[in-house]
Protein backbone atom coordinates (compact mmCIF):
# COMPACT_ATOMS: atom_id res chain seq x y z
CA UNK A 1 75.76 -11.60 -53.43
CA UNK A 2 76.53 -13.00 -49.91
CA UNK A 3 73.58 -13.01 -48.37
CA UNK A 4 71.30 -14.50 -50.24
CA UNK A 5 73.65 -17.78 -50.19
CA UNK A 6 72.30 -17.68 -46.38
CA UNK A 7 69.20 -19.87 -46.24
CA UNK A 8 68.17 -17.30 -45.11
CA UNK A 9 68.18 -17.57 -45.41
CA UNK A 10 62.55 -20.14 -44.98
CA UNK A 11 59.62 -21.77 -43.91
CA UNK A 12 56.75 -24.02 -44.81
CA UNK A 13 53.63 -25.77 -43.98
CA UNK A 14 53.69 -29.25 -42.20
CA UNK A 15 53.38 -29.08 -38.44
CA UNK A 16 49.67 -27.78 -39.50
CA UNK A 17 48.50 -30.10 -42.26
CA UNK A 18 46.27 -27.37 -45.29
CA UNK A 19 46.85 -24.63 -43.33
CA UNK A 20 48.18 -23.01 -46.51
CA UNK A 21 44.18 -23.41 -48.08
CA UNK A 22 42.13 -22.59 -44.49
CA UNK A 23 40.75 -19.79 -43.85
CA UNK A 24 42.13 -16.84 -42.19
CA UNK A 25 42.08 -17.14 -38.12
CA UNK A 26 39.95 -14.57 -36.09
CA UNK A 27 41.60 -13.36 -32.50
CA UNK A 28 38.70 -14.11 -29.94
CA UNK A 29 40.00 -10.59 -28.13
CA UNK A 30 42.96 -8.15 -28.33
CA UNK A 31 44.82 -9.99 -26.06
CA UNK A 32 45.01 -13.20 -27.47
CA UNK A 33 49.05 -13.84 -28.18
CA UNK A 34 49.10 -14.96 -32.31
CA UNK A 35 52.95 -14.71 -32.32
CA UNK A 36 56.03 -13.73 -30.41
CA UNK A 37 58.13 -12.09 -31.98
CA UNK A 38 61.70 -13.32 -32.15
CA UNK A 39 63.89 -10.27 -32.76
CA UNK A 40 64.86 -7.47 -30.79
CA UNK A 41 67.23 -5.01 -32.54
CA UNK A 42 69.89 -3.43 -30.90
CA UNK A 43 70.09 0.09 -29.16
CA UNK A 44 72.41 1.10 -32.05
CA UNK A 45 70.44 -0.77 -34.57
CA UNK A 46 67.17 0.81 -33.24
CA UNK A 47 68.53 4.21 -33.19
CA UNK A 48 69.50 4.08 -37.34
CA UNK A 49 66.10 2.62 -37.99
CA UNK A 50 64.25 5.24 -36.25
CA UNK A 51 66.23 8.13 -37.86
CA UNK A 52 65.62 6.42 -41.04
CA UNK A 53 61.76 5.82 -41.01
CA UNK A 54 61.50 9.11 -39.57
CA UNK A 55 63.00 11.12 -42.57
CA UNK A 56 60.86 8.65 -44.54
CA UNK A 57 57.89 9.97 -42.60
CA UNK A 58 59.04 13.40 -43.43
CA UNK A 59 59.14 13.49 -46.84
CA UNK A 60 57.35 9.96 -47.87
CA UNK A 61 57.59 10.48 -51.89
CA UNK A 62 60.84 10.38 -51.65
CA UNK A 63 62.72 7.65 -53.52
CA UNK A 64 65.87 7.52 -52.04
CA UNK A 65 64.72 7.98 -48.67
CA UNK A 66 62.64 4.68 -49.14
CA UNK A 67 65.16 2.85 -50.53
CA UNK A 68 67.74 3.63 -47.63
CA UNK A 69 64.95 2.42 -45.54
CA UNK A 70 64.16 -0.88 -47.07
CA UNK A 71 67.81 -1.59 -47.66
CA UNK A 72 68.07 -1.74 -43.77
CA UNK A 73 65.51 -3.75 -43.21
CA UNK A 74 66.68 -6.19 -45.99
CA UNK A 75 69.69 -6.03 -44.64
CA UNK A 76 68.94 -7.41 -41.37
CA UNK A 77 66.69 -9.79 -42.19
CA UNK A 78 69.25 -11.09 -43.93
CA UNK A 79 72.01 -11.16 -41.12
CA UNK A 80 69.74 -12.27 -38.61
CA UNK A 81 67.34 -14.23 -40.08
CA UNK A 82 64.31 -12.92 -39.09
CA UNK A 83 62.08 -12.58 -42.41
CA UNK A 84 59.66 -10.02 -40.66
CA UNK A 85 61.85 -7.62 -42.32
CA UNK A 86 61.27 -8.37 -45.75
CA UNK A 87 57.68 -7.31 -44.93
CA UNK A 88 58.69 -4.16 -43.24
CA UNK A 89 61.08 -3.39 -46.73
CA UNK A 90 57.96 -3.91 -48.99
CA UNK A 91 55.64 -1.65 -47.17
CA UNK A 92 58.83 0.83 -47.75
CA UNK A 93 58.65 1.30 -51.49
CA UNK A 94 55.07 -0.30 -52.49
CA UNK A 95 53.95 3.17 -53.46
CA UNK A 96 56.89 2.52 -56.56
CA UNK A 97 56.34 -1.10 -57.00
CA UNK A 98 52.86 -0.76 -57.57
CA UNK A 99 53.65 1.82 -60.38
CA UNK A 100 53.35 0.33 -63.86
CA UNK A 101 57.53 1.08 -64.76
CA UNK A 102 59.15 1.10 -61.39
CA UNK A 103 62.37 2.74 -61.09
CA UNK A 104 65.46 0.47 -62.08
CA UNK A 105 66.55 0.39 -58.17
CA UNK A 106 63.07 -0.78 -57.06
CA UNK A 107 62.99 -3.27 -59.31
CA UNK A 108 66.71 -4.69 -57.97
CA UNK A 109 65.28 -4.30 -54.20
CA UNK A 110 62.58 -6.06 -54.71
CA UNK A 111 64.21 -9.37 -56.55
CA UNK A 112 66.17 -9.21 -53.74
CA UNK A 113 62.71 -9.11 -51.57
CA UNK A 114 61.89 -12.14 -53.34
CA UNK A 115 64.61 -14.25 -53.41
CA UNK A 116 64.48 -14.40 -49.86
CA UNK A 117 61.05 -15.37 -49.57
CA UNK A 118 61.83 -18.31 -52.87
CA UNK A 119 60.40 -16.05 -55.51
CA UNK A 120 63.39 -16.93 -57.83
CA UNK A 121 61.71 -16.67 -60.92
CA UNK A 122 60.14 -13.33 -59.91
CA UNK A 123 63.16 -11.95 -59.10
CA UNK A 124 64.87 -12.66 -62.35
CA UNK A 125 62.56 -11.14 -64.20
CA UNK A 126 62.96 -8.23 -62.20
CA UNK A 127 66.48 -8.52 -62.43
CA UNK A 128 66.41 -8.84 -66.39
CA UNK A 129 63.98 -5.17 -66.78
CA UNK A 130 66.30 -3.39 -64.24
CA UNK A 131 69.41 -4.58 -66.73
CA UNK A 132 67.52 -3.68 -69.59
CA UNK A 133 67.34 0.02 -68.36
CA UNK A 134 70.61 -0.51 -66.74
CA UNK A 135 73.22 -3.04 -67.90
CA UNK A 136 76.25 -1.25 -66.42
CA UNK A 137 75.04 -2.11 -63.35
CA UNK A 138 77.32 -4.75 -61.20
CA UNK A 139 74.66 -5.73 -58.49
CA UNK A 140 72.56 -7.14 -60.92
CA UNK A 141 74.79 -9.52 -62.38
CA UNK A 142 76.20 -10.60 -58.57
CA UNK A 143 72.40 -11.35 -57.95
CA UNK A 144 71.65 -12.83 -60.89
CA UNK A 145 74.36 -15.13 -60.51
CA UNK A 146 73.54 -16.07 -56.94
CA UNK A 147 69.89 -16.84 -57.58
CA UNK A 148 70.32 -19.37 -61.07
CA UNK A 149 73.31 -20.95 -58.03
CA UNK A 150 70.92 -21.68 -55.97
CA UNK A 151 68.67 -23.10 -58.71
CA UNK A 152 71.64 -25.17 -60.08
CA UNK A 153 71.83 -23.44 -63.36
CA UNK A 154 75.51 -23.49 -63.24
CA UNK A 155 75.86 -22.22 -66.61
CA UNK A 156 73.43 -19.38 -66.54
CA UNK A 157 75.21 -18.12 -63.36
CA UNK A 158 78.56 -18.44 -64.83
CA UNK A 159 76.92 -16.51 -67.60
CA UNK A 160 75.92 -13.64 -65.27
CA UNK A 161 80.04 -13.75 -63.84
CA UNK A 162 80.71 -13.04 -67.08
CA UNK A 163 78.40 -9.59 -67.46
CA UNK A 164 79.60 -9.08 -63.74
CA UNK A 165 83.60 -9.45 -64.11
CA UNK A 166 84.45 -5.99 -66.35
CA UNK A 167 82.27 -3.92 -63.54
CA UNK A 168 82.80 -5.65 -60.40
CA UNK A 169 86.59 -6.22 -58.75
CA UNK A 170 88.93 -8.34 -59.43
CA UNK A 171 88.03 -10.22 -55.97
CA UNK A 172 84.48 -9.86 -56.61
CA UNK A 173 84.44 -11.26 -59.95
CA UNK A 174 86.93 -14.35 -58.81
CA UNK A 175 84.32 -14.81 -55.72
CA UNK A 176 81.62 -15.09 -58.26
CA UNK A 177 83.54 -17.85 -60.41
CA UNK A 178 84.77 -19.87 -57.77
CA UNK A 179 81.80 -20.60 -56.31
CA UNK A 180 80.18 -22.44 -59.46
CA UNK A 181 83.75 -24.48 -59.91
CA UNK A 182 83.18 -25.32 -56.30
CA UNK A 183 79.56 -26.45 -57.15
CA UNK A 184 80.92 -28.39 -60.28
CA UNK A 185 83.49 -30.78 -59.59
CA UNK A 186 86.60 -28.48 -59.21
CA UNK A 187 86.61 -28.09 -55.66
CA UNK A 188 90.77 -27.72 -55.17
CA UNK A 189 90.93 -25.51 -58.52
CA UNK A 190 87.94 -22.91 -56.72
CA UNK A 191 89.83 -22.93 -53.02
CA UNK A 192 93.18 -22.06 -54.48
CA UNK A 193 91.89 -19.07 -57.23
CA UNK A 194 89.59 -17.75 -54.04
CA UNK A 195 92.59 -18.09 -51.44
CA UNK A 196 95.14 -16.36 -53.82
CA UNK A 197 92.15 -13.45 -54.75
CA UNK A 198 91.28 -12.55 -50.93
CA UNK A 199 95.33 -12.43 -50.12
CA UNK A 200 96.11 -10.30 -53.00
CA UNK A 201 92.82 -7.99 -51.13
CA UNK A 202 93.74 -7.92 -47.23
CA UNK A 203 91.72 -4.07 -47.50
CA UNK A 204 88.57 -5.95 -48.93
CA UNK A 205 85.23 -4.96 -47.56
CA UNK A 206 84.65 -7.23 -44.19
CA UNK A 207 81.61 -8.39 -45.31
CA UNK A 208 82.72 -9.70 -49.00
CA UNK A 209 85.78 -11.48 -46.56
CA UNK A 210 83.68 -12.99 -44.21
CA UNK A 211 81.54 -14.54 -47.64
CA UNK A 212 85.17 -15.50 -48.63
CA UNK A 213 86.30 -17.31 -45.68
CA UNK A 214 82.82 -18.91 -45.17
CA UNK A 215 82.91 -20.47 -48.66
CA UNK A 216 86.53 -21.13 -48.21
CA UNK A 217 85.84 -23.14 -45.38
CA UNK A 218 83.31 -25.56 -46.76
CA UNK A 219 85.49 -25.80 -49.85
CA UNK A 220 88.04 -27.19 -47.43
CA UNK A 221 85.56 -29.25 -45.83
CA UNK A 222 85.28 -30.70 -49.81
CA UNK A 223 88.81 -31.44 -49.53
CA UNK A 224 88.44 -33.45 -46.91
CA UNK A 225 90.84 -30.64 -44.47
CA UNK A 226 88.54 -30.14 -41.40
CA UNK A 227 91.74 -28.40 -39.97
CA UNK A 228 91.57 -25.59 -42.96
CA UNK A 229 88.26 -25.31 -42.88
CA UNK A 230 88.22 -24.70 -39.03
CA UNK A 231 90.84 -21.79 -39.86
CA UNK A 232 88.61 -20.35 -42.26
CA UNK A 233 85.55 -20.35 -39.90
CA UNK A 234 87.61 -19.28 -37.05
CA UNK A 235 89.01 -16.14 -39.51
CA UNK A 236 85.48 -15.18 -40.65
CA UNK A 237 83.81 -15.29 -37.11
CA UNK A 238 86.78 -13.32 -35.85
CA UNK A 239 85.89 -10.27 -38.39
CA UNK A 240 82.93 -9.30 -36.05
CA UNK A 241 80.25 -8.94 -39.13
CA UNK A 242 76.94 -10.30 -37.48
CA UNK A 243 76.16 -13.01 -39.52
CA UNK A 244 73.52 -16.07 -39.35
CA UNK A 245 75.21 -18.23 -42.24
CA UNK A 246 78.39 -18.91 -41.00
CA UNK A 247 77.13 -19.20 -37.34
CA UNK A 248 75.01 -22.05 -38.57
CA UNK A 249 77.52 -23.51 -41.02
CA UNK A 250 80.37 -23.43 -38.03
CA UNK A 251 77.94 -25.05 -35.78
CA UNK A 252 76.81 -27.96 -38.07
CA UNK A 253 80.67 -28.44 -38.76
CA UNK A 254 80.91 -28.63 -35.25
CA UNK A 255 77.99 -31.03 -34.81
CA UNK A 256 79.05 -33.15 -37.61
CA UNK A 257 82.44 -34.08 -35.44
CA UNK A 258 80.78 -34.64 -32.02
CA UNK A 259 81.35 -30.87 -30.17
CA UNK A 260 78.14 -30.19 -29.53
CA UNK A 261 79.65 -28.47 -25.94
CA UNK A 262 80.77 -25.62 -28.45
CA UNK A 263 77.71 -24.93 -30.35
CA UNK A 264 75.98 -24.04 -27.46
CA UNK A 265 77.93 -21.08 -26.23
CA UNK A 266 78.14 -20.20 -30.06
CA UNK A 267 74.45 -19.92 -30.19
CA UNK A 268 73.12 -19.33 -26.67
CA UNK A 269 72.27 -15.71 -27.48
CA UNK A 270 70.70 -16.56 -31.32
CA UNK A 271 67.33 -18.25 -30.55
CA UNK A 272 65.28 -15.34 -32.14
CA UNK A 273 66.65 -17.11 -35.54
CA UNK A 274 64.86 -20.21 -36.68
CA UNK A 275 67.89 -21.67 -38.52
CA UNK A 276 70.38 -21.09 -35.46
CA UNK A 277 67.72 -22.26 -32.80
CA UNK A 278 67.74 -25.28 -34.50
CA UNK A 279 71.03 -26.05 -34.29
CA UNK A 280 71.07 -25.07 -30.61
CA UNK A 281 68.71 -27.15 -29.93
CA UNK A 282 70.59 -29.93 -31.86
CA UNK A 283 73.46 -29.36 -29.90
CA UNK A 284 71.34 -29.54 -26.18
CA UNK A 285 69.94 -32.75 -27.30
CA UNK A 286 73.46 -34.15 -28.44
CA UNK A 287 74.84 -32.70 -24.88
CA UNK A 288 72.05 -33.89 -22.71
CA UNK A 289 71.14 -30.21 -21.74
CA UNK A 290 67.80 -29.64 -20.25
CA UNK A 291 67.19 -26.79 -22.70
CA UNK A 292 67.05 -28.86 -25.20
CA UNK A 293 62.97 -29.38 -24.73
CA UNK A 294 62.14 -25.82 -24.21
CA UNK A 295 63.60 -25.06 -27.61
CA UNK A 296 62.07 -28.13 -29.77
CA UNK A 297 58.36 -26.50 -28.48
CA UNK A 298 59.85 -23.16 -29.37
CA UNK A 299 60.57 -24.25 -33.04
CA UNK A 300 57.53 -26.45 -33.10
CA UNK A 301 55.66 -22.90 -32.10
CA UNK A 302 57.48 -20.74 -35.42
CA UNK A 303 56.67 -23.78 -37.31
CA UNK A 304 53.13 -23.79 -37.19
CA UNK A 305 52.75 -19.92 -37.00
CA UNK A 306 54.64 -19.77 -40.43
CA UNK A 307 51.99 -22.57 -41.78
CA UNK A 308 49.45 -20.55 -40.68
CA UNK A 309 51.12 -17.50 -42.57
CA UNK A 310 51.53 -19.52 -45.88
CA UNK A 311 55.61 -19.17 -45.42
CA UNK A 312 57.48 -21.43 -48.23
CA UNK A 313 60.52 -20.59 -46.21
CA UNK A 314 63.20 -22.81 -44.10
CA UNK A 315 62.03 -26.20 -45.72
CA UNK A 316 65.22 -27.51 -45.28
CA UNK A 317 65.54 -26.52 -41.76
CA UNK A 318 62.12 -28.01 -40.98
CA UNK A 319 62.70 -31.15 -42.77
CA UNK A 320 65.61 -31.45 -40.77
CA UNK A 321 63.64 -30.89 -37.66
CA UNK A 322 60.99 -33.42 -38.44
CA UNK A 323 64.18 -36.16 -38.96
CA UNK A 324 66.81 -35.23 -36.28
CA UNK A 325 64.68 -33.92 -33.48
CA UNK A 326 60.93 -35.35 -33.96
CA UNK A 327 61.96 -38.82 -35.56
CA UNK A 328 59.37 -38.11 -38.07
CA UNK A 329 61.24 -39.49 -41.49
CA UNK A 330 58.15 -39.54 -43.77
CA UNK A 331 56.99 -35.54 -42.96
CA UNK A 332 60.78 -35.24 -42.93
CA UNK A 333 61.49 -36.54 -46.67
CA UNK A 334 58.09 -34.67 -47.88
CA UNK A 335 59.31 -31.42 -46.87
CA UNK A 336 63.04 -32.20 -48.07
CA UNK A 337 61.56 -32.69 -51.13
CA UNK A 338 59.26 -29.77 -51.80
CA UNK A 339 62.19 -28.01 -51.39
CA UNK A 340 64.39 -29.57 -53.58
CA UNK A 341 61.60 -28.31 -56.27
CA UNK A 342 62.10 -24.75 -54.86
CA UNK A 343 65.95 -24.93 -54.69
CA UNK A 344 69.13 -27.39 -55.34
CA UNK A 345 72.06 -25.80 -53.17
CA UNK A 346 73.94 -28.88 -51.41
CA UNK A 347 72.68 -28.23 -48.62
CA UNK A 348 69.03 -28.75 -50.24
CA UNK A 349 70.35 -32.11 -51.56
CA UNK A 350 71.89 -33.53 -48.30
CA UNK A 351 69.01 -33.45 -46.47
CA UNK A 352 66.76 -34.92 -49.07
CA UNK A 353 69.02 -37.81 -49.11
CA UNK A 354 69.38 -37.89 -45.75
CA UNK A 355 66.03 -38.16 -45.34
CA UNK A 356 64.91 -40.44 -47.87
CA UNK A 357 67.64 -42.68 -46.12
CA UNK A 358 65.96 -42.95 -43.05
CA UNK A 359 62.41 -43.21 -44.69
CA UNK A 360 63.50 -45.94 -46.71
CA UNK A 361 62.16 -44.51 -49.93
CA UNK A 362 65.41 -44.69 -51.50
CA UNK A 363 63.82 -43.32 -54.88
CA UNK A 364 62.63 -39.99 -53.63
CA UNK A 365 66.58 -39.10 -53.40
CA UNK A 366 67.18 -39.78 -57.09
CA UNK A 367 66.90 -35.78 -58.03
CA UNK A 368 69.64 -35.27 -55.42
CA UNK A 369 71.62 -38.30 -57.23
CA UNK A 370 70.72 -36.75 -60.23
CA UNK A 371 72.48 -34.00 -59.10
CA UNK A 372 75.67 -35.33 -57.55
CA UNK A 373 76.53 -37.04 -60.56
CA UNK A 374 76.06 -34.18 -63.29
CA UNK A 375 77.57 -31.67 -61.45
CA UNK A 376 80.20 -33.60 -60.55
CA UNK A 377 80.11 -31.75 -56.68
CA UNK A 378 82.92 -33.61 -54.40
CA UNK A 379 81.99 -33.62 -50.88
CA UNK A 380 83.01 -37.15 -48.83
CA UNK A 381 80.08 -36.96 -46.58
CA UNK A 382 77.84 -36.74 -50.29
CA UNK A 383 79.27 -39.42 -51.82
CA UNK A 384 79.18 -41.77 -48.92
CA UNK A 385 75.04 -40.92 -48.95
CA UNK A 386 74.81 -42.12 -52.34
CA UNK A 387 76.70 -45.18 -51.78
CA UNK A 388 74.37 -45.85 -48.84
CA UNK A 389 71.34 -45.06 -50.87
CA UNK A 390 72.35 -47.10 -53.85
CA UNK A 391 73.30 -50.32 -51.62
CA UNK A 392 69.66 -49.44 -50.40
CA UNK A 393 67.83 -49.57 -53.16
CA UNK A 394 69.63 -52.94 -54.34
C-alpha cells in the first residue's frame, strides 16, 4: 500500500508540444545519445538483480521465478523513482500476461504495473478478477484501497479497508482507515488512532513504519504542528528504508518554511529521480547556488524525453516546474489540470490551485474547490488558497 501513495510516484507531454501524436524518431547513427539514464543501482542492489534474472534465464517458464524478478524491479522503481523499471517488470512476466486467464498473482503485479504508470482503471479491473479467484487475499484490498485514494473515491476505498481489516493486522488495517479520515475532514481523529496503532507495534515491519510516520507527519502538518510533524519526518528518515516519498515530502516541508540550506544536502546525491531533482533544484534557486541552472536543463532534458516517450507520468511535478522554476503559469495550470483528471490526491489539488492563482484563471481551480469543500480536507495552507482564489474571482 505505501508505495503507490509516492507520486511515484509521472510524466507528461508539454516541453514538446504533440509529441504524444508524431511519429517515432530515427537515430541518424549508433552513437547518437537519445537518453541518459538516471539510475545506477547499487553494488548490493546489482548483485540480487543479477542472481535473480539469471535463475530467470535458467529456467524462463517459471512462474515464481518471474514474479521474484518483477517484484524487484517494481520495487525499486518505486523507492527510487525511476519508472524504467516498470518496463523491465513487464518484460518479466509478459509471457503470463499475454495468456487469456493469467494467474491470480500476475494479475495483482501488473495493477500494480499500472498504477504507477496512471492506469487506475486498468488496474482495478485487474484487481477485481485476481479477488474473484482469490478474495482471501490481503494485498488486494490494501491496493485497491490505495488506488480509489488517489482517485478520491473515499468511500470505495473505505470499502476495500473493510474486505482488508479481518486479513490484514491490526496496524495495517488502522493504517488503511486513517488515511481516508485524514483525507475527509477528521484530521486530529486519523493522527491519534494511527499514533496509538504504530506504538502498540514498535516490532512493525520498517517499511509499513516509515509509511506511518510519513503520513503522520503531514497529518501534523494538518494540525497546524510543524514541530510534530518535523518529529515524524525526522523518525521515518532515521529508519534507513530508501525512500523517494518522504525525501520529497521532508524537503517541500522544508522549502515551505524558508530552509532551503537543508534540502540540498538532503538531496545532493538523488538527482537520478525526477521528483527529488526538482526539489533540489528548488532549493539551489531559493539558496542562490550555482547548481541551480545545471539542474533546471537537466529536468527540462527528462521532460522532453518522456514527451517524446508518450509518459502521462509526474504531471504534477512538471506543472510545478513550468510555475516555480520557468515562470510559465499558463503551461503550468494546463498540465496541473490534466492531472487533476488523472488523479485528486492533495497534492494534485494544491498545485492546480496554485497554479490557476498565478494564471489568473481563477475558474480552472473550481474541481480542486470542489474538492476541498466535499471532502471536508483541513490543511491551513489549502484553505488560505481558496480564500485567495475566491477573493480572485470576485
Amino acid at each position: 500500500m505505501r508505495r503507490l501513495l509516492i507520486p511515484v510516484f509521472t510524466l507528461v507531454c508539454a516541453l514538446v508540444p504533440g509529441a504524444a501524436q508524431a511519429a517515432p524518431y530515427t537515430p541518424q547513427s549508433d552513437a547518437e545519445v537519445l537518453e541518459r539514464l538516471p539510475f545506477k543501482a547499487s553494488a548490493a542492489e546489482g548483485k540480487a538483480l543479477r542472481q535473480l534474472r539469471r535463475a530467470l534465464a535458467e529456467q524462463p517458464q517459471n512462474l515464481e521465478r518471474a514474479l521474484a524478478l518483477a517484484r524487484r524491479y517494481f520495487d525499486l522503481a518505486s523507492a527510487e523513482g525511476d519508472p524504467r523499471y516498470v518496463g523491465y517488470a513487464e518484460a518479466a512476466i509478459r509471457p503470463w500476461t499475454s495468456a487469456a486467464e493469467p494467474p491470480a498473482d500476475v494479475l495483482i503485479l501488473r495493477a500494480l504495473l499500472r498504477q504507477y504508470r496512471h492506469e487506475f482503471d486498468a488496474a482495478l479491473s485487474d484487481l477485481a478478477q485476481a479477488a474473484a479467484r482469490d478474495p482471501a487475499n490481503a494485498e488486494i484490498w490494501s491496493w485497491r484501497s490505495a488506488i480509489l485514494l488517489v482517485q478520491a473515491d473515499y468511500a470505495g476505498a473505505r470499502a476495500a479497508c473493510a474486505r482488508l481489516a479481518p486479513l490484514a493486522s491490526a496496524l495495517l488495517a488502522t493504517s488503511c482507515n486513517a488515511i481516508i479520515d485524514e483525507r475527509s475532514g477528521k484530521a486530529g481523529q486519523a493522527y491519534a488512532a494511527l499514533s496509538s496503532a504504530l506504538a502498540r507495534r514498535p516490532d512493525a515491519d520498517p517499511e509499513l513504519k516509515l509509511w506511518i510516520e510519513t503520513r503522520l507527519a503531514e497529518t501534523a502538518l494538518q494540525l497546524g504542528r510543524d514541530a510534530l510533524a518535523e518529529r515524524h519526518f525526522k523518525a521515518g528518515l532515521a529508519l534507513g528504508v530508501t525512500d523517494g516519498y518522504i525525501l520529497g515530502a521532508y524537503a517541500d516541508y522544508l522549502l515551505e518554511r524558508k530552509r532551503a540550506a537543508e534540502v540540498v544536502p538532503l538531496l545532493r546525491d538523488w538527482a537520478r529521480s525526477d521528483i527529488l531533482l526538482l526539489r533540489l533544484a528548488l532549493a539551489e534557486r531559493a539558496a542562490g547556488l550555482p547548481g541551480a541552472a545545471a539542474h533546471v536543463a537537466m529536468l527540462k532534458e527528462r521532460f522532453a524525453a518522456s514527451a517524446l516517450r508518450g509518459d502521462q507520468l509526474h504531471q504534477q511535478e512538471e506543472a510545478r516546474f513550468h510555475l516555480y522554476l520557468l515562470g510559465d503559469a499558463p503551461v503550468a495550470l494546463r498540465l496541473a489540470a490534466e492531472n487533476y483528471r488523472l488523479q485528486r490526491e492533495p497534492r494534485d489539488a494544491r498545485i492546480l490551485m496554485e497554479a490557476a492563482l498565478a494564471a489568473q484563471d481563477y475558474a480552472a481551480a473550481q474541481p480542486a474547490l470542489d474538492w476541498l469543500r466535499a471532502s471536508g480536507y483541513q490543511d491551513p495552507a489549502y484553505a488560505k488558497l481558496a480564500q485567495q482564489l475566491q477573493a480572485g474571482a470576485r
